[in-house]
Structure formats: structure tokens, C-alpha cells
C-alpha atoms as a PDB file:
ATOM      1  CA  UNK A   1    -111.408 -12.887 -31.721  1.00  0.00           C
ATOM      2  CA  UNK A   2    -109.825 -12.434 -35.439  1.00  0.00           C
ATOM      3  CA  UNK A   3    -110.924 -14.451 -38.566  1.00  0.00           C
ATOM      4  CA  UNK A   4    -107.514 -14.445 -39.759  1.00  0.00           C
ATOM      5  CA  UNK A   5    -106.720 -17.700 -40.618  1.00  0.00           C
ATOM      6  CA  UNK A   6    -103.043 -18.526 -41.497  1.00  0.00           C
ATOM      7  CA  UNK A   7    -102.092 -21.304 -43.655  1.00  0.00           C
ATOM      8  CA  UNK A   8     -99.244 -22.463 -46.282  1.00  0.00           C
ATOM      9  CA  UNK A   9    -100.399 -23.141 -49.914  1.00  0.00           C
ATOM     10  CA  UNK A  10     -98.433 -23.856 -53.004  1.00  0.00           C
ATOM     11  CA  UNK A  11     -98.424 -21.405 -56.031  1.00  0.00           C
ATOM     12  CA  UNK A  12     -98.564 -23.178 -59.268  1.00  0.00           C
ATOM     13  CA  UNK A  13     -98.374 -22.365 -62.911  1.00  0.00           C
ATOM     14  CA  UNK A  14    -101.717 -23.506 -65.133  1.00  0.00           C
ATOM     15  CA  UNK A  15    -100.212 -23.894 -68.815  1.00  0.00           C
ATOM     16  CA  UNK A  16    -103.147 -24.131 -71.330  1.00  0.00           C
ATOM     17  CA  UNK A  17    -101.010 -23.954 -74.574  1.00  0.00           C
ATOM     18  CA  UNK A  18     -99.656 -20.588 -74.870  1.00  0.00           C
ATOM     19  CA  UNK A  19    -101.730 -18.885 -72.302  1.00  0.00           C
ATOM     20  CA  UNK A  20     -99.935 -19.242 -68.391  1.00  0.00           C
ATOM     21  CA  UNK A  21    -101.435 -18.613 -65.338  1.00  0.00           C
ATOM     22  CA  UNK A  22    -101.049 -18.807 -61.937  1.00  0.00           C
ATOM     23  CA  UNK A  23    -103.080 -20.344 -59.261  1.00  0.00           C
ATOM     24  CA  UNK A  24    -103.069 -20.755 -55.476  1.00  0.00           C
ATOM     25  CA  UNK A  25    -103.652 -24.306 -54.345  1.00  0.00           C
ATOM     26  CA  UNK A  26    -105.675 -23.368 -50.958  1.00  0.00           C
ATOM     27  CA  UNK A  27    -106.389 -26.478 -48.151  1.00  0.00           C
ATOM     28  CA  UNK A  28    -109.435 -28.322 -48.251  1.00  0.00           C
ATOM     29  CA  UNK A  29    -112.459 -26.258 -46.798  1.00  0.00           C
ATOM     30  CA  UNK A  30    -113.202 -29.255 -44.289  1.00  0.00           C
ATOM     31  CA  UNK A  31    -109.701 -28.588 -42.869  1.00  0.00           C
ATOM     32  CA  UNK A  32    -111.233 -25.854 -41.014  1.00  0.00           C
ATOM     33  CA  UNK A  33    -109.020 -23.083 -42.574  1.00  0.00           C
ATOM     34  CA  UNK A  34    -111.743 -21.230 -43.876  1.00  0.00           C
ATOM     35  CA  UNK A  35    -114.019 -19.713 -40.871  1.00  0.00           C
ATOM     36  CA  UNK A  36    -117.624 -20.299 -42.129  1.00  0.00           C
ATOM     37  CA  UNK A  37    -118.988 -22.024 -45.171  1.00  0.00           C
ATOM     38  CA  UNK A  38    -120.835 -19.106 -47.514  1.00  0.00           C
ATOM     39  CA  UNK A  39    -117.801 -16.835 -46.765  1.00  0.00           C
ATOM     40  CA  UNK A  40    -117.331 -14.642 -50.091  1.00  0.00           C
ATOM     41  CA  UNK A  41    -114.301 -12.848 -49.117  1.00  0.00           C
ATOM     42  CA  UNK A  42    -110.989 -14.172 -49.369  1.00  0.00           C
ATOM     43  CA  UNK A  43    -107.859 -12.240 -48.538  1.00  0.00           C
ATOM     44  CA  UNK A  44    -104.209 -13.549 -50.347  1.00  0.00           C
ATOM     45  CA  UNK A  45    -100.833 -12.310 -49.379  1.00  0.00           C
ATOM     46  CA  UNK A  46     -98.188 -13.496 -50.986  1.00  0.00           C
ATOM     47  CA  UNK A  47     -94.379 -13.835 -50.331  1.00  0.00           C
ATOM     48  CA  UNK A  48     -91.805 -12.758 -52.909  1.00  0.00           C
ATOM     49  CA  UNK A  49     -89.529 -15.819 -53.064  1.00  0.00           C
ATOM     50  CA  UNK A  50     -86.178 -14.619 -52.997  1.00  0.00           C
ATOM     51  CA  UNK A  51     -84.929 -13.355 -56.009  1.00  0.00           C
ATOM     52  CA  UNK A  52     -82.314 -16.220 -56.913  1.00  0.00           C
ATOM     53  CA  UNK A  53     -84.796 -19.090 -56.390  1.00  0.00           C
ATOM     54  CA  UNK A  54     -85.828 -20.912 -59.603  1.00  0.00           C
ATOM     55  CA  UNK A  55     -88.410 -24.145 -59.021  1.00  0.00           C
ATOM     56  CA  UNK A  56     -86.983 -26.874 -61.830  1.00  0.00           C
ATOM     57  CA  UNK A  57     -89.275 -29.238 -63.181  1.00  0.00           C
ATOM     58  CA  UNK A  58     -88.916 -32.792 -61.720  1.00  0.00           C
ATOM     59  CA  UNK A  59     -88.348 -33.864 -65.328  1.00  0.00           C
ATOM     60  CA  UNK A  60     -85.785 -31.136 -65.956  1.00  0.00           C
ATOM     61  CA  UNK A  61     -83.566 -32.104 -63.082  1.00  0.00           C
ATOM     62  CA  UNK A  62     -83.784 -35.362 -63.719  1.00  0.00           C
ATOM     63  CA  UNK A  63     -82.263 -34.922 -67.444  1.00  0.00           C
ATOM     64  CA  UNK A  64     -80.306 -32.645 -65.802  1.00  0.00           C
ATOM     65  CA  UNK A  65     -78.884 -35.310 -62.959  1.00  0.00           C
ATOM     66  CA  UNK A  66     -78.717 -38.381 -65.619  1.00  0.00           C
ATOM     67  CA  UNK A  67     -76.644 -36.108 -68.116  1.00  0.00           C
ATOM     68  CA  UNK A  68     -74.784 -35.113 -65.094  1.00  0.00           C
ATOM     69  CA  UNK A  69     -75.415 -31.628 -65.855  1.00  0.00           C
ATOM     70  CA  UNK A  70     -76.426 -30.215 -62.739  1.00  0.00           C
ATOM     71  CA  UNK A  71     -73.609 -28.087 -62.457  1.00  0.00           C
ATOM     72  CA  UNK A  72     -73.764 -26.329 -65.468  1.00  0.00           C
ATOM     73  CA  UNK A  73     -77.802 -25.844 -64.800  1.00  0.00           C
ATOM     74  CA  UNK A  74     -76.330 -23.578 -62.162  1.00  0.00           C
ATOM     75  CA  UNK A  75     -73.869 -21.323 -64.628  1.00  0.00           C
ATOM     76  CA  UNK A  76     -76.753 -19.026 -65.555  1.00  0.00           C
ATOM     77  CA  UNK A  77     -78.367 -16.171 -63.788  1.00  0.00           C
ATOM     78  CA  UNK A  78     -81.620 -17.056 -62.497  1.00  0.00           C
ATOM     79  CA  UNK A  79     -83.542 -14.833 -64.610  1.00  0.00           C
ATOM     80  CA  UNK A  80     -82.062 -16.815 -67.319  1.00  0.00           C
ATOM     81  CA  UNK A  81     -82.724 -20.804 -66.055  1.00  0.00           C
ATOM     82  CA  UNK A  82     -86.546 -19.381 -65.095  1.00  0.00           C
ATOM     83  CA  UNK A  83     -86.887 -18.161 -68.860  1.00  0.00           C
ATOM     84  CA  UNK A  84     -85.481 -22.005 -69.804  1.00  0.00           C
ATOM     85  CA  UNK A  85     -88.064 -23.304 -67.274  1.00  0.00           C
ATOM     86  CA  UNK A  86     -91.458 -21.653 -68.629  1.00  0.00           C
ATOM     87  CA  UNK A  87     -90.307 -21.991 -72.823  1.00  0.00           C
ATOM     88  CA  UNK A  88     -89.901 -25.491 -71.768  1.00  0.00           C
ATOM     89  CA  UNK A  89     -93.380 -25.835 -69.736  1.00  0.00           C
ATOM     90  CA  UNK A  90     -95.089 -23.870 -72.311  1.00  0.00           C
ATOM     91  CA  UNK A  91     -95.235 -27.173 -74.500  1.00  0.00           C
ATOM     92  CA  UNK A  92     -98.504 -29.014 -75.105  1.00  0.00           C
ATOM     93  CA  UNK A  93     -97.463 -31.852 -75.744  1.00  0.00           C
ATOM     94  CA  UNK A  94     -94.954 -34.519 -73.639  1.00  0.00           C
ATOM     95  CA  UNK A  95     -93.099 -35.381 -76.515  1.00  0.00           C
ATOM     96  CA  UNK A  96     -92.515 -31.256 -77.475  1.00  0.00           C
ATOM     97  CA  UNK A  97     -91.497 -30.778 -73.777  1.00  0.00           C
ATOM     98  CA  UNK A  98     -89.302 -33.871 -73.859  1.00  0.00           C
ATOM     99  CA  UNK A  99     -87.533 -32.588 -77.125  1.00  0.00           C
ATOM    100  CA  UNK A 100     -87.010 -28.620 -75.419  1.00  0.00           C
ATOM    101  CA  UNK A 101     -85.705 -30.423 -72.285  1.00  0.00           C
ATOM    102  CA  UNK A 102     -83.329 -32.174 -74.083  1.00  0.00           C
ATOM    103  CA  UNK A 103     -82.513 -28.982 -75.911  1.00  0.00           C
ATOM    104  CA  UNK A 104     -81.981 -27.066 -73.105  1.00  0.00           C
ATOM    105  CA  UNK A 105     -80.056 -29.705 -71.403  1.00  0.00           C
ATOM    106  CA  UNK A 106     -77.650 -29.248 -74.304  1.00  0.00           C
ATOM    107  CA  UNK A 107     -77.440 -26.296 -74.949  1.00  0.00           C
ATOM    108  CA  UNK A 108     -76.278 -25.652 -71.463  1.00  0.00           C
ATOM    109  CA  UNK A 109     -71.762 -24.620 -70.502  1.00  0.00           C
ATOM    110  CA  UNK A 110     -71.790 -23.904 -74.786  1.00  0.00           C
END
């Protein structure tokens, strides 16, 4: 019998001013995902995410859908709207990510 367990979990960034991390949101231990409480090893493997996906901010796209600028959010390489994505989630404060959002949102098809 293996103690593999397999399970999905979501890999978020943790933006404390400048400094950026990134975690891995793992199930509740009473889910039974984890074999037996006390275990000190964990083993992660990760998937590369194919290279042309870019996660947008639910506050980005929706600028992005009320300016109708969807389209043009598209018009850059990915590399490019993932480097518009962390300058603008880098912000500390809802009013500076509000003000880079619109920004961006403007500065996009010039």
C-alpha cells in the first residue's frame, strides 16, 4: 500500500509590500489527504502551467471588461501582461492598485 496521496491545490502569490512569495494552498488535514497526523514530510510536485497562460486579477478583468478592453489585454505577449499583473499586485494599498489598474488599462493598443 503507497502513502501517496494525490490532490489539487491552488498556487497563490503572498504580496507583503515589495517582497512576493508564493504559497501552496494544501486541503484541510481532516479531509484525509494527509496519511497520519505528526507526519513531517511533505512531498510537492508542481505542474508548469503552459507557457501562454497568464491568471488576471478579478479586478483587472473587470476594468478590463467595463472599458471594453479585453481585446487589447490580449495584444501583448504573455511575458508582457504577467509583468503588468505582478507591478500592479505589488501595491499596498487598494487605492495604489486601483490607480496602476487604471494605468495599465490605458496604457494598453497605444
Amino acid at each position: 500500500m503507497s502513502d501517496r496521496q494525490v490532490f489539487g491545490g491552488a498556487v497563490e502569490p503572498l504580496v507583503r509590500g515589495r517582497a512576493a512569495d508564493t504559497i501552496l494552498r494544501l486541503p484541510d488535514a481532516g479531509s484525509g489527504a494527509f496519511p497520519t497526523p505528526g507526519t513531517r514530510r511533505v512531498e510537492v510536485r508542481l505542474r508548469r502551467a503552459p507557457p501562454d497562460s497568464v491568471d488576471t486579477p478579478g479586478d483587472l478583468a473587470a476594468t478590463l471588461h467595463r472599458t471594453d478592453r479585453t481585446a487589447d489585454w490580449e495584444t501583448p505577449t504573455p511575458g508582457r501582461r504577467r509583468g503588468l499583473v505582478c507591478r500592479t499586485g505589488t501595491a499596498k494599498t487598494a487605492a495604489t492598485c486601483a490607480r496602476r489598474i487604471a494605468a495599465r488599462v490605458e496604457g494598453l493598443g497605444s
